[in-house]
C-alpha atoms as a PDB file:
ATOM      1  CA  UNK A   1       4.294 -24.284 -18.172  1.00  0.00           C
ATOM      2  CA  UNK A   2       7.323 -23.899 -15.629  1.00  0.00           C
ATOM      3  CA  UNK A   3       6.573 -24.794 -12.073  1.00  0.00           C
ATOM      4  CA  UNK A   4       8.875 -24.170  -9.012  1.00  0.00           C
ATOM      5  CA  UNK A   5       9.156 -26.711  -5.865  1.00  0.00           C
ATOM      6  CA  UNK A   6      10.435 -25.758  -2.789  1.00  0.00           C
ATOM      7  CA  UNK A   7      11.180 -28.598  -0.369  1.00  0.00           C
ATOM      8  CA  UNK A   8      10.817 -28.533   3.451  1.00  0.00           C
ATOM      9  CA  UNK A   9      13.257 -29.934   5.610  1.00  0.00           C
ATOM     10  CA  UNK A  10      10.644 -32.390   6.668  1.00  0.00           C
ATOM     11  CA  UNK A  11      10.634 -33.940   2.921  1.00  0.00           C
ATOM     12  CA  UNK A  12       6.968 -34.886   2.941  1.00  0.00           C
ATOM     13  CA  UNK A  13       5.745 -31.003   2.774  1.00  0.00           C
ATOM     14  CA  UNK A  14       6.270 -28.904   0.227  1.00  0.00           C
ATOM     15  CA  UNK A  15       5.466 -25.156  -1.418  1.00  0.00           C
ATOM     16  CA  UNK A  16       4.552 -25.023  -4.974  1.00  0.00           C
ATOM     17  CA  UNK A  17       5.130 -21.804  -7.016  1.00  0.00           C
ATOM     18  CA  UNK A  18       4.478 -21.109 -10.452  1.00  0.00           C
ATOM     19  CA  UNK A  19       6.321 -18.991 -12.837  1.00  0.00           C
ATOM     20  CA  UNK A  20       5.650 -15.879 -14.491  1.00  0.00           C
ATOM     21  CA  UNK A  21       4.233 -16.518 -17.606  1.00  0.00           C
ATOM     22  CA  UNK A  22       2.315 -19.589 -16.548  1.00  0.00           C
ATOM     23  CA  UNK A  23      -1.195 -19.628 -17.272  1.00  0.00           C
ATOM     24  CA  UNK A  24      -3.429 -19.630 -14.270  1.00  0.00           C
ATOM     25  CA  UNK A  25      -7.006 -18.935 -12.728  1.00  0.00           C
ATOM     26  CA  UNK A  26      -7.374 -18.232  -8.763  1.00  0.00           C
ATOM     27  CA  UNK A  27      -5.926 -16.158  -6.442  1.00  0.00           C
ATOM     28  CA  UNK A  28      -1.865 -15.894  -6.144  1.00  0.00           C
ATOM     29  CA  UNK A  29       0.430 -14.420  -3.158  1.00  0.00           C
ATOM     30  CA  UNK A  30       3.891 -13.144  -4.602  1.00  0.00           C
ATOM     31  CA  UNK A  31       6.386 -15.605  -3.076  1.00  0.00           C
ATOM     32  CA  UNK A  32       9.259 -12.683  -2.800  1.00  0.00           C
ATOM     33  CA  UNK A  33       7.054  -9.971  -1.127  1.00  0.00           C
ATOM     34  CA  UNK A  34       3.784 -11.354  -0.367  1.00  0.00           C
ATOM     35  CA  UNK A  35       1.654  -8.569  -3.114  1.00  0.00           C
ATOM     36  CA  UNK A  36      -1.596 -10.937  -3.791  1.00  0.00           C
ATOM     37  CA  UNK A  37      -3.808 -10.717  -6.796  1.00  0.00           C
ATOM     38  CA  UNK A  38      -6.785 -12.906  -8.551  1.00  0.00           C
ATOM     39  CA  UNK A  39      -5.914 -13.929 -12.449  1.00  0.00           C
ATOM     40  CA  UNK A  40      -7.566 -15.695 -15.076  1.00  0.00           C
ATOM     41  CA  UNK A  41      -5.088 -15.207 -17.774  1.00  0.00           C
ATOM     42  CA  UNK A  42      -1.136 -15.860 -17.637  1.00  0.00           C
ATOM     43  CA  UNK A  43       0.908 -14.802 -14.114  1.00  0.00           C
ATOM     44  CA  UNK A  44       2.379 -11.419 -14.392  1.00  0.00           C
ATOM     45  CA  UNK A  45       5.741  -9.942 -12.897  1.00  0.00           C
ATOM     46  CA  UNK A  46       4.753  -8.781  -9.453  1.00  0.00           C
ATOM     47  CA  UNK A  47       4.048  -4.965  -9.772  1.00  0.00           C
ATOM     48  CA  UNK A  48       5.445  -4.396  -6.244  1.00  0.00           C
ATOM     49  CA  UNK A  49       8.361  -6.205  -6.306  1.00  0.00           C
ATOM     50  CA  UNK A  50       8.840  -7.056  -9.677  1.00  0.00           C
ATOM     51  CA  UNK A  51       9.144 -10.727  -8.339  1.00  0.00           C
ATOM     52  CA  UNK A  52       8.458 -13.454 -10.519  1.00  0.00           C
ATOM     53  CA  UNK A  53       7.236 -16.570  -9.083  1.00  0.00           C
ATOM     54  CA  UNK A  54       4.059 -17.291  -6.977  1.00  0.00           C
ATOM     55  CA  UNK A  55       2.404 -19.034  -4.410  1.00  0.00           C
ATOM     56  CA  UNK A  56      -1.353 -20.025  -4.938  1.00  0.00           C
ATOM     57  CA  UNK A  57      -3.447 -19.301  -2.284  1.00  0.00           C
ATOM     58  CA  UNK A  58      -6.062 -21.411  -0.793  1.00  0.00           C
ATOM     59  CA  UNK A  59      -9.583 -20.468  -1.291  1.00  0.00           C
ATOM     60  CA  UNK A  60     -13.321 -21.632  -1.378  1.00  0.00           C
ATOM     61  CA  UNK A  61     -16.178 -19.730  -1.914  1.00  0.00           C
ATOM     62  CA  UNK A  62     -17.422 -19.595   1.514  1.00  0.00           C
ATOM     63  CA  UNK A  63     -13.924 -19.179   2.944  1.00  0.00           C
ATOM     64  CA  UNK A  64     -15.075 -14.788   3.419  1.00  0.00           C
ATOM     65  CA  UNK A  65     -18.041 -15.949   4.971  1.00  0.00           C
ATOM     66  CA  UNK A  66     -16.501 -18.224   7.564  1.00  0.00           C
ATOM     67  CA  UNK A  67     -13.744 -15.589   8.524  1.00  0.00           C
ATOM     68  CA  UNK A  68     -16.908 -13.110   9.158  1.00  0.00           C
ATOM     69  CA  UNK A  69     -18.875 -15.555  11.269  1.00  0.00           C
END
């Protein structure tokens, strides 16, 4: 499993993407063009951009209900 870091300025903070190929459950944003898509198997080229690293997304399950409320 190949994973990507991407450092802020700051030092402290910090973006994690994962690679193509890497196996993963959850919801994923492209990191090149921003495509997003839910997986439970390995991370696919991005079939917008052919990009190939991305950027997990935060989620919960009641994060759709609290954007509604």
């Amino acid at each position: 499993m190949r994973m990507l870091q991407e450092t802020s300025s700051a030092g402290a903070d910090y973006v994690e993407f994962l690679a193509m190929g890497t196996h993963a459950t959850g919801q994923f944003h492209c990191s090149e063009c921003g495509y997003g898509i839910t997986i439970h198997t390995e991370l696919p080229r991005c079939p917008m951009c052919s990009g190939e690293s991305w950027e997990q997304t935060a989620w919960s399950p009641m994060s759709r209900a609290l954007q509604d409320a």
